[in-house]
Protein backbone atom coordinates (compact mmCIF):
# COMPACT_ATOMS: atom_id res chain seq x y z
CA UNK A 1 -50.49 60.81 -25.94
CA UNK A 2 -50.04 61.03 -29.81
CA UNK A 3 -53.68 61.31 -32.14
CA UNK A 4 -53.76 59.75 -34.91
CA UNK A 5 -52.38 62.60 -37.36
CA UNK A 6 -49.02 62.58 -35.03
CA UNK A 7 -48.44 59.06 -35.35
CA UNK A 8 -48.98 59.30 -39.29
CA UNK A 9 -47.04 61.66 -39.45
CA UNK A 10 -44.17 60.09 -38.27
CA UNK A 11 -44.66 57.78 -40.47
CA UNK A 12 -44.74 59.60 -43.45
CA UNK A 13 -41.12 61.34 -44.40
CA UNK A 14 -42.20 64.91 -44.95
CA UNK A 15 -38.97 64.93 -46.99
CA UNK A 16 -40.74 62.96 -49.16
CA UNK A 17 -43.97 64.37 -50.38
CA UNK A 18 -44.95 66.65 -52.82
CA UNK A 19 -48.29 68.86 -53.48
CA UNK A 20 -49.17 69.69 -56.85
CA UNK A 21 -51.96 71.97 -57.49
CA UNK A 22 -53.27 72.33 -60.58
CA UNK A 23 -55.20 75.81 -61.36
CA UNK A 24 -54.32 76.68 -64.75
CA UNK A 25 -57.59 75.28 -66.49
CA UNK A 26 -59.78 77.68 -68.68
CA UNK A 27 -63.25 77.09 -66.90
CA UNK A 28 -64.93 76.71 -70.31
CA UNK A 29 -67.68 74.78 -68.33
CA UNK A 30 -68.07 77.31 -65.53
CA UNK A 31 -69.54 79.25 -68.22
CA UNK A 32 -69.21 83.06 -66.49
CA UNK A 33 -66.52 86.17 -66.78
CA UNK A 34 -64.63 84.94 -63.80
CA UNK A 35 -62.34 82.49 -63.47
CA UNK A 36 -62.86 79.50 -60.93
CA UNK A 37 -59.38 79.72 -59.62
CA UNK A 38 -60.11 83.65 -59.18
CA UNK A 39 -62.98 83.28 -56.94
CA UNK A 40 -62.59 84.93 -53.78
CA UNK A 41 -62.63 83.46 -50.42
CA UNK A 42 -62.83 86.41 -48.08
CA UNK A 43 -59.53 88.53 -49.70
CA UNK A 44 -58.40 84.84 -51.04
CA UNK A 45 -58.47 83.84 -54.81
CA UNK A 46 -59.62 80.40 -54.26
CA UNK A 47 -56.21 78.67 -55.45
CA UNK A 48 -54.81 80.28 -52.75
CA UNK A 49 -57.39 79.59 -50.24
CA UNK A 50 -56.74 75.45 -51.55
CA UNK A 51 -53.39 75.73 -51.33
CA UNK A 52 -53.03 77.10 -47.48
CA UNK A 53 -55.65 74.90 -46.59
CA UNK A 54 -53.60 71.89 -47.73
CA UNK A 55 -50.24 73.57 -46.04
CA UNK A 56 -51.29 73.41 -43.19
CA UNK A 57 -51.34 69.67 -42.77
CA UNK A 58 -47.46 69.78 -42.66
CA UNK A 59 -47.48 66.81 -44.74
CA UNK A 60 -45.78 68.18 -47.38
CA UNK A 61 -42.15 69.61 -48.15
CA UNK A 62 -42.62 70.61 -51.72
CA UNK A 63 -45.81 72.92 -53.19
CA UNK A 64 -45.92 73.44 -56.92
CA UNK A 65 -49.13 75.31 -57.87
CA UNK A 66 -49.84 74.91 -61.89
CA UNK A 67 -51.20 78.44 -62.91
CA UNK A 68 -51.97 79.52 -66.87
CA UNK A 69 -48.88 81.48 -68.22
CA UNK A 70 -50.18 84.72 -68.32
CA UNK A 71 -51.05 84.38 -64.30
CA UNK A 72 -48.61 83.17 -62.61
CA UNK A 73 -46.72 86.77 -62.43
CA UNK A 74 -49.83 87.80 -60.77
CA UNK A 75 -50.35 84.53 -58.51
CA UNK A 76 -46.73 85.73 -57.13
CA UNK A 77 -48.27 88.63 -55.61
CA UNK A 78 -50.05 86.86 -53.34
CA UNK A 79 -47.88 84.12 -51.80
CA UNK A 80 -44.37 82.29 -52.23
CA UNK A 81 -44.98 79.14 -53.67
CA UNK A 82 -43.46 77.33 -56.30
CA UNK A 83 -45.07 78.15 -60.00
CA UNK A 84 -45.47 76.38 -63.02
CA UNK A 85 -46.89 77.24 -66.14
CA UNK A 86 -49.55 74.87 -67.04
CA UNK A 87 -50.48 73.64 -70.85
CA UNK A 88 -53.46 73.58 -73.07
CA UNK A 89 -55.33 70.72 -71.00
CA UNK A 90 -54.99 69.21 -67.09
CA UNK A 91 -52.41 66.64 -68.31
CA UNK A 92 -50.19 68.80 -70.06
CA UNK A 93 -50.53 70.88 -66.91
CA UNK A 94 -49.40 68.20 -64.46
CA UNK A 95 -46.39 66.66 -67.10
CA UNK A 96 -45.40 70.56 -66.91
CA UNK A 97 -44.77 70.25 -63.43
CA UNK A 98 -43.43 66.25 -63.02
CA UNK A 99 -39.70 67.75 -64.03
CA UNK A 100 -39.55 69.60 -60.81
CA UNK A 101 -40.82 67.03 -57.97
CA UNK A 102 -38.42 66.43 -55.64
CA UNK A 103 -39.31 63.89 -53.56
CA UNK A 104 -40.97 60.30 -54.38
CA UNK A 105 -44.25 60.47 -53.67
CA UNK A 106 -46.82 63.12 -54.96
CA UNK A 107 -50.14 64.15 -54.23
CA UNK A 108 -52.09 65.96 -57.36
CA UNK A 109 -55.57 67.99 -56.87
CA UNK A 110 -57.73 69.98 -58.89
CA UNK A 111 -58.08 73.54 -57.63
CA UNK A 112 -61.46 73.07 -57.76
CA UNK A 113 -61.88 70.62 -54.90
CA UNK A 114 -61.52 73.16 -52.09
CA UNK A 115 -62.71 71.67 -49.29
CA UNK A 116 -60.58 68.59 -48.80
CA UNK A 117 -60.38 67.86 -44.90
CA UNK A 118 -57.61 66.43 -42.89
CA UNK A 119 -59.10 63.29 -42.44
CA UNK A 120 -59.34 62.57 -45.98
CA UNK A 121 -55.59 63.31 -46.65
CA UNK A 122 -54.91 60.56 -43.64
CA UNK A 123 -56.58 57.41 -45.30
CA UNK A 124 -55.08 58.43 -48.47
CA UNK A 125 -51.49 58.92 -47.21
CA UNK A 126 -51.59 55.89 -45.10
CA UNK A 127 -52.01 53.57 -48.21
CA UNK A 128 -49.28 55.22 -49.59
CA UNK A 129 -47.11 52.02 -49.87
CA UNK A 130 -50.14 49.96 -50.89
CA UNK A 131 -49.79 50.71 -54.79
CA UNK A 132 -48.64 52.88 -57.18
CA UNK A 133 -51.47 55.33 -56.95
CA UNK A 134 -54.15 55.53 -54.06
CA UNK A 135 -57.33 56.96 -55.25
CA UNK A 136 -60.52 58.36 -53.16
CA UNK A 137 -63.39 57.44 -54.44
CA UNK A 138 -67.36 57.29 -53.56
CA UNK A 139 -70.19 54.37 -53.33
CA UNK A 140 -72.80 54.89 -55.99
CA UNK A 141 -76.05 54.66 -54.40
CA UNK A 142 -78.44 55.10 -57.53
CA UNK A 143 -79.69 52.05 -60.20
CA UNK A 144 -76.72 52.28 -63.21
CA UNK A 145 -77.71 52.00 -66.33
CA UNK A 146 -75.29 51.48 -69.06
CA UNK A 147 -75.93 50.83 -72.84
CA UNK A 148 -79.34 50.15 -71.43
CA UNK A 149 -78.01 47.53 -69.32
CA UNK A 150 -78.78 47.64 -65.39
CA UNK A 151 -75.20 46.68 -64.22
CA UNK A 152 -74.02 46.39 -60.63
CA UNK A 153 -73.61 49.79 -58.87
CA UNK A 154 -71.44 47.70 -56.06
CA UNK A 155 -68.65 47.67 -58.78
CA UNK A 156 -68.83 51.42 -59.93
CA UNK A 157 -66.62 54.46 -58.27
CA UNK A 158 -66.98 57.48 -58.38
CA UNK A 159 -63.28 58.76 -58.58
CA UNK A 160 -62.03 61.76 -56.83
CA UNK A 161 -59.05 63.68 -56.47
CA UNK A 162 -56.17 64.35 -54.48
CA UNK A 163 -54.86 61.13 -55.68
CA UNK A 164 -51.33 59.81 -54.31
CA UNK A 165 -48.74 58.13 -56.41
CA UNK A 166 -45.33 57.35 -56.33
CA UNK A 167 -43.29 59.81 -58.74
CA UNK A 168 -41.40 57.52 -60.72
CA UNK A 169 -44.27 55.69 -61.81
CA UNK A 170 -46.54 58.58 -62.69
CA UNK A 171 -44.19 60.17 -64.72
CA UNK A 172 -43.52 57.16 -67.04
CA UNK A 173 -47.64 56.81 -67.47
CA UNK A 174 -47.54 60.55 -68.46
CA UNK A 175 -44.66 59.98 -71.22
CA UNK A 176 -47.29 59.36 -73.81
CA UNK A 177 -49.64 61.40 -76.27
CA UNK A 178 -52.86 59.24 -74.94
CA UNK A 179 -55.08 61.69 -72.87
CA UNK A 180 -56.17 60.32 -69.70
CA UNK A 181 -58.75 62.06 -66.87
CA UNK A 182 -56.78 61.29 -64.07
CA UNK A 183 -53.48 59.83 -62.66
CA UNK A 184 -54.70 56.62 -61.56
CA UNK A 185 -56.02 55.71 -65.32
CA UNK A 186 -52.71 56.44 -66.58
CA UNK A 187 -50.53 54.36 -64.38
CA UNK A 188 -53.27 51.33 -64.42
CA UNK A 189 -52.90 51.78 -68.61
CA UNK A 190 -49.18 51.43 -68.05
CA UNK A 191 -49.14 48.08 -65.66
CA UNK A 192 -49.01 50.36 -61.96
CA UNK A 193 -50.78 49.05 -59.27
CA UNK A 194 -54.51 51.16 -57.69
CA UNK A 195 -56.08 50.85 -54.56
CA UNK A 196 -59.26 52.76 -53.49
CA UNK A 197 -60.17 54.50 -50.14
CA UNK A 198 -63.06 55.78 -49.30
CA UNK A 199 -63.52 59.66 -50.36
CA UNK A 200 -65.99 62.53 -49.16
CA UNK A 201 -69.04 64.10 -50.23
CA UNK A 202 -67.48 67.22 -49.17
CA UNK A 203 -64.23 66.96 -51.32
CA UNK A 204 -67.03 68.05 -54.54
CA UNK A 205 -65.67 69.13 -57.08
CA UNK A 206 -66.82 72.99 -58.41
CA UNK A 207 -67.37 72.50 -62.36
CA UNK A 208 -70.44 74.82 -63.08
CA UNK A 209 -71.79 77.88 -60.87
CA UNK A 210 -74.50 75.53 -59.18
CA UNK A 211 -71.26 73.58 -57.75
CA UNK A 212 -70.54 76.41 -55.17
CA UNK A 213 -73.73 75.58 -53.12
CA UNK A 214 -72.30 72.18 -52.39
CA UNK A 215 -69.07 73.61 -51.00
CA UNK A 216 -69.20 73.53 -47.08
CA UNK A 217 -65.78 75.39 -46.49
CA UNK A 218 -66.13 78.53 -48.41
CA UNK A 219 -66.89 81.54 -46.96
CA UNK A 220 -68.20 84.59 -48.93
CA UNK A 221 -66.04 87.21 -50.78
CA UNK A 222 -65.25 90.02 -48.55
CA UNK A 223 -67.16 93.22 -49.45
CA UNK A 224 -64.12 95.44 -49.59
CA UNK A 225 -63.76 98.30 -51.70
CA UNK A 226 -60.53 98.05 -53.70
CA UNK A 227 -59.53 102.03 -55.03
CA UNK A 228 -56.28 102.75 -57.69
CA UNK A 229 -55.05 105.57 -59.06
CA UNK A 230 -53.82 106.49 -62.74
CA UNK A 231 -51.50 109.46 -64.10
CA UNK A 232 -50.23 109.68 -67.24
CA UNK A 233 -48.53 112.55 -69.47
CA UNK A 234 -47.94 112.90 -73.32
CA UNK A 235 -46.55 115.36 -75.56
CA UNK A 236 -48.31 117.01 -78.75
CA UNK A 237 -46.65 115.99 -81.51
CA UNK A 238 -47.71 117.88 -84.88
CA UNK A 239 -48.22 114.07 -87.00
CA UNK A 240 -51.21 111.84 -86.16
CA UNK A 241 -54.88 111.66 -85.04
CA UNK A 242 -55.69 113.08 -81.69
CA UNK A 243 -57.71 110.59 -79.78
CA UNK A 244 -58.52 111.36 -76.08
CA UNK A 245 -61.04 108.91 -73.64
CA UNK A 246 -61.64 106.73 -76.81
CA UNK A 247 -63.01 109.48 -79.03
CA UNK A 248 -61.56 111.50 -82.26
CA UNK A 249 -60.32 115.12 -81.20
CA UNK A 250 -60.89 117.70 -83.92
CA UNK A 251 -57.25 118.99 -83.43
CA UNK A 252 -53.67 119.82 -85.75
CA UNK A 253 -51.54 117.51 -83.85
CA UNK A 254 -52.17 113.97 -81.86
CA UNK A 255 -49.57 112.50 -79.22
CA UNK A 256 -46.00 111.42 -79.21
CA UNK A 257 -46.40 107.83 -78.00
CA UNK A 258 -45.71 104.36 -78.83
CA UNK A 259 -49.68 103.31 -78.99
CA UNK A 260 -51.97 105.97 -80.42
CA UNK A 261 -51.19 108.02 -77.21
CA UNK A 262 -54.38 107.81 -75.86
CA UNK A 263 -53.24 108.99 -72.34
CA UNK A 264 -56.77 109.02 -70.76
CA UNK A 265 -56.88 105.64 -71.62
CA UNK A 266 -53.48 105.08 -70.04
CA UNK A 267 -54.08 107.05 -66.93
CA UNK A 268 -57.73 105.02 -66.76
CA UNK A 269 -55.89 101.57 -67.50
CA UNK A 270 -53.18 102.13 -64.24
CA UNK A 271 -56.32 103.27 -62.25
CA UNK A 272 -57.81 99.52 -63.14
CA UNK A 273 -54.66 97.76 -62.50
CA UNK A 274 -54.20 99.94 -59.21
CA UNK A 275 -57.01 98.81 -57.78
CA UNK A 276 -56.63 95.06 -58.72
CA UNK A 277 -52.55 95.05 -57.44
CA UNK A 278 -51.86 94.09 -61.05
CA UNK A 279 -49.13 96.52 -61.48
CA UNK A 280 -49.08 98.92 -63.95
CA UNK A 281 -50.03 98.98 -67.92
CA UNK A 282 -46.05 99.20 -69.28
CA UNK A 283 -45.88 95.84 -66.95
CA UNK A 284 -48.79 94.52 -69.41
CA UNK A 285 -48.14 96.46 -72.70
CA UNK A 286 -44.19 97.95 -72.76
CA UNK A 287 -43.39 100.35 -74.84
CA UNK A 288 -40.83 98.93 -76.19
CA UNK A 289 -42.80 95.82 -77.74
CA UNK A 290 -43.90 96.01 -81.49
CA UNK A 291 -46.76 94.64 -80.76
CA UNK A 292 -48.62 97.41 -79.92
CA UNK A 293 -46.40 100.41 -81.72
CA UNK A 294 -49.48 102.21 -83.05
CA UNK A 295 -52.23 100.37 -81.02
CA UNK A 296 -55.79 101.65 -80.11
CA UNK A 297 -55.85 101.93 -77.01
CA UNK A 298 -59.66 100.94 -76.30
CA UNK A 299 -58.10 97.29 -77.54
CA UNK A 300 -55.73 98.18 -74.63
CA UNK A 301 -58.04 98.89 -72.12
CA UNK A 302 -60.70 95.78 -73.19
CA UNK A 303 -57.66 93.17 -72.77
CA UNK A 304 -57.30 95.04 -68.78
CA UNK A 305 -61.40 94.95 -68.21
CA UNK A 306 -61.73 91.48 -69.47
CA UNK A 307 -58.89 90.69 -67.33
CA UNK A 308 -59.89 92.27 -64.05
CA UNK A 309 -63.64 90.32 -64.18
CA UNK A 310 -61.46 87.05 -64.79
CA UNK A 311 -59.55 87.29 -62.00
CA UNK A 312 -62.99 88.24 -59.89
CA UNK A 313 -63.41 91.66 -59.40
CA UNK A 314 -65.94 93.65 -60.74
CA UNK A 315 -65.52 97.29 -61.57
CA UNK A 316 -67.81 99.87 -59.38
CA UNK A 317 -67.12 103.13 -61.10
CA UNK A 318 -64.19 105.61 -62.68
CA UNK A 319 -63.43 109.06 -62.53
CA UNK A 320 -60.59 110.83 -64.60
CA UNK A 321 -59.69 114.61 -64.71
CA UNK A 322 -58.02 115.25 -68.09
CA UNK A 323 -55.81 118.84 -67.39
CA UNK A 324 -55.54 120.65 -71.44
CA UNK A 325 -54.71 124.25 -72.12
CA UNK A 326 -55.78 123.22 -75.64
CA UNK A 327 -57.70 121.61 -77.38
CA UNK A 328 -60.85 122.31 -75.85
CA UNK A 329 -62.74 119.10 -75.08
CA UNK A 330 -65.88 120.31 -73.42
CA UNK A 331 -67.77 118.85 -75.90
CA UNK A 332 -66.62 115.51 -75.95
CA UNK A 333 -66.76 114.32 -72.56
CA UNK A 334 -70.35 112.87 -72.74
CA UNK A 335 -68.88 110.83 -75.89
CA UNK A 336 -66.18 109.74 -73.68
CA UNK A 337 -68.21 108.50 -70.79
CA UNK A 338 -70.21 106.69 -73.04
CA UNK A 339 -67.14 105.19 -74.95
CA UNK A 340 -65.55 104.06 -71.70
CA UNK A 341 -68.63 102.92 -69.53
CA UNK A 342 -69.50 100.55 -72.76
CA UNK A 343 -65.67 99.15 -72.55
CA UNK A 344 -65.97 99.19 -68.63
CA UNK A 345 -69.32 97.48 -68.54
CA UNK A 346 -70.71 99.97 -66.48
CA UNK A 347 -73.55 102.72 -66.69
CA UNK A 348 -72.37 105.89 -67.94
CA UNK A 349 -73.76 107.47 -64.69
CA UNK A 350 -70.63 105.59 -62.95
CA UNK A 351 -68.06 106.40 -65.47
CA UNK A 352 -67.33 110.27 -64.80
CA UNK A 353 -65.58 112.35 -67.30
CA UNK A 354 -64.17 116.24 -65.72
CA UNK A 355 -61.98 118.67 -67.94
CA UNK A 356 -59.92 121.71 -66.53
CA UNK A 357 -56.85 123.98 -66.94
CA UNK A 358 -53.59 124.60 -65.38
CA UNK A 359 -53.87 128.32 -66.03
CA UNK A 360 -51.50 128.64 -68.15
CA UNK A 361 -48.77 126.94 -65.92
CA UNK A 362 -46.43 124.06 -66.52
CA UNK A 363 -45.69 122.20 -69.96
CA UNK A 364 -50.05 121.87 -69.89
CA UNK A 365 -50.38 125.37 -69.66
CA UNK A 366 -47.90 126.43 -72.60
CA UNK A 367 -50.00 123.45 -74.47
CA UNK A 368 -46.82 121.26 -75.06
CA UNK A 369 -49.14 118.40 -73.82
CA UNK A 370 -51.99 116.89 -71.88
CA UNK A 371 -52.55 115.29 -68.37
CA UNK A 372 -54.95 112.86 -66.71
CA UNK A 373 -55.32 111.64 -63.21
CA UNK A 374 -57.96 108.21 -63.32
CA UNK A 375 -59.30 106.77 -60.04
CA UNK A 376 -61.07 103.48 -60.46
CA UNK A 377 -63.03 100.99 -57.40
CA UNK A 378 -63.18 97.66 -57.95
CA UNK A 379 -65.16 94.91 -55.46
CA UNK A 380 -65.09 90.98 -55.52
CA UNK A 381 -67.67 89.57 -57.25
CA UNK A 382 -69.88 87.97 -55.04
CA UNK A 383 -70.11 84.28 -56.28
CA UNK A 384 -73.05 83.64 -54.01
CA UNK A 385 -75.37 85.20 -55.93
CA UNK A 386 -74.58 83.09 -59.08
CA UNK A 387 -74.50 79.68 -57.38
């Protein structure tokens, strides 16, 4: 005997539908270091966790997740959908990604209405060929008040997404500079057709930290401890400023290197990344790019922290060994720890600083150069405590 999802199914082509996620938004109004999109669900950013959720429906043939530029290299690490960059607001995201549906229908939701059930994406779908665009909505229960009128609350909606609309219709709306909030206000501007079904309480959508308590499906952040490592080399070179864990060396010669040649810095930086799976710092900051020929590398290493709390970890503690025959640098390690702890936004007590020799062995020991190993742990940050 076929339930009901079976016999919808076979009525909708999955040929013919397409998912578009859109997680590329700024979350200016979630007002904290991290990201919404970045939250983690267990080991899950939360796009991700939205985005399997909704897979596994097996209504749709086509996924096209909207991430922010600078992310989306990143977002590939974690699973094999189809990216888009997204623009500077949630339309310019979505007409970003219009040019590469396939199929005639779409279905577009904000990353930040996890918990969107099954049941949900039935009485949406099966209106499908009701209108142009089929949009959830929910009864308002509360006396309106508008302009200081009481008006009928019968006749307001609250509108939620996913909404469903038929490609070719959306995508002339969207061919226009006027701004609109959602799909269904741009096709009803431009003559399409909208019919309502009823949406859930659940399907709420996270827009400040409070938001997260009223989110059935998610599950915590796994407490996982995420370690990296960092090595990195440099040569003396007899022109420059020597500058070694953030701080001025009193020395003759500085480092041959494309940035200022920091190379505890470096070392510290791949630790970072290590730990996060975000590659390694010439992925972020090649050498070869004029952009940072002569860079400090504490601007370096701020642009990695700020980055690692965005995309929700937090950083538990470093440790680097720097390995010098010369210069001497006893006396600058507590600078150091304090220099990188501040950047870090740690205590100094969790940002250790060691020094040694290689006994006169190797290019360190004929003092042609310097060497640091970095190890760095990283956690999730634990969004429960700020909801």
């Amino acid at each position: 005997m076929y339930n009901f999802v079976t016999l919808l199914q076979e009525r909708v082509s999955l040929s013919d539908l397409t998912l578009i996620l859109l997680a590329a938004g700024s979350s200016s109004r979630f007002a904290q270091d991290v990201k919404k999109q970045w939250l983690r669900i267990g080991h899950q950013p939360l796009w991700q966790f939205v985005a399997e959720r909704l897979k596994k429906s097996n209504f749709f043939s086509q996924i096209i997740i909207v991430g922010a530029p600078h992310e989306i290299a990143f977002m590939k690490q974690y699973a094999s959908y189809e990216f888009v960059a997204g623009g500077s607001s949630r339309q310019e995201s979505l007409q970003n990604a219009l040019p590469y549906v396939k199929n005639n229908y779409l279905l577009v939701n904000d990353i930040a209405r996890a918990c969107i059930t099954p049941t949900l994406l039935e009485r949406i779908i099966s209106k499908r060929d009701t209108a142009d665009v089929v949009v959830p909505y929910l009864r308002v229960t509360d006396t309106i008040v508008y302009d200081n009128e009481t008006i009928d609350r019968d006749k307001v909606k609250r509108v939620q997404t996913p909404q469903l609309s038929r490609t070719s219709v959306l995508k002339k709306a969207l061919s226009t500079k006027e701004i609109f909030t959602d799909e269904s206000s741009a096709i009803v501007a431009n003559g399409g057709s909208r019919t309502f079904v009823l949406g859930e309480d659940d399907a709420h959508k996270i827009t400040y930290p409070q938001d997260l308590n009223k989110i059935p499906c998610l599950q915590a952040p796994s407490d996982a401890i995420l370690s990296g490592n960092g090595f990195d080399v440099h040569a003396f070179d007899d022109k420059g400023v020597m500058w070694l864990g953030g701080v001025k060396i009193e020395s003759d010669f500085g480092f041959k290197a494309h940035s200022d040649g920091d190379v505890a810095i470096h070392a510290l930086i791949d630790a970072l990344l290590g730990a996060a799976g975000m590659g390694d710092i010439g992925m972020l900051f090649p050498d070869n790019d004029d952009a940072y020929k002569g860079i400090d590398s504490k601007e370096l290493l701020k642009r990695v922290v700020e980055k690692i709390y965005n995309f929700g970890f937090e950083i538990i503690n470093a440790d680097i060994t720097i390995a010098a025959q010369k210069p001497r640098i006893g006396k600058y390690k507590q600078a150091m720890r304090e220099v990188l702890a501040e950047i870090l936004c740690i205590d100094r007590a969790r940002m250790n600083v060691k020094a040694t020799t290689t006994e006169k062995l190797g290019f360190i020991g004929r003092a042609e150069g310097v060497g640091v190993m970095a190890n760095a742990n990283l956690k999730y940050l634990n969004w429960k405590m700020i909801g």
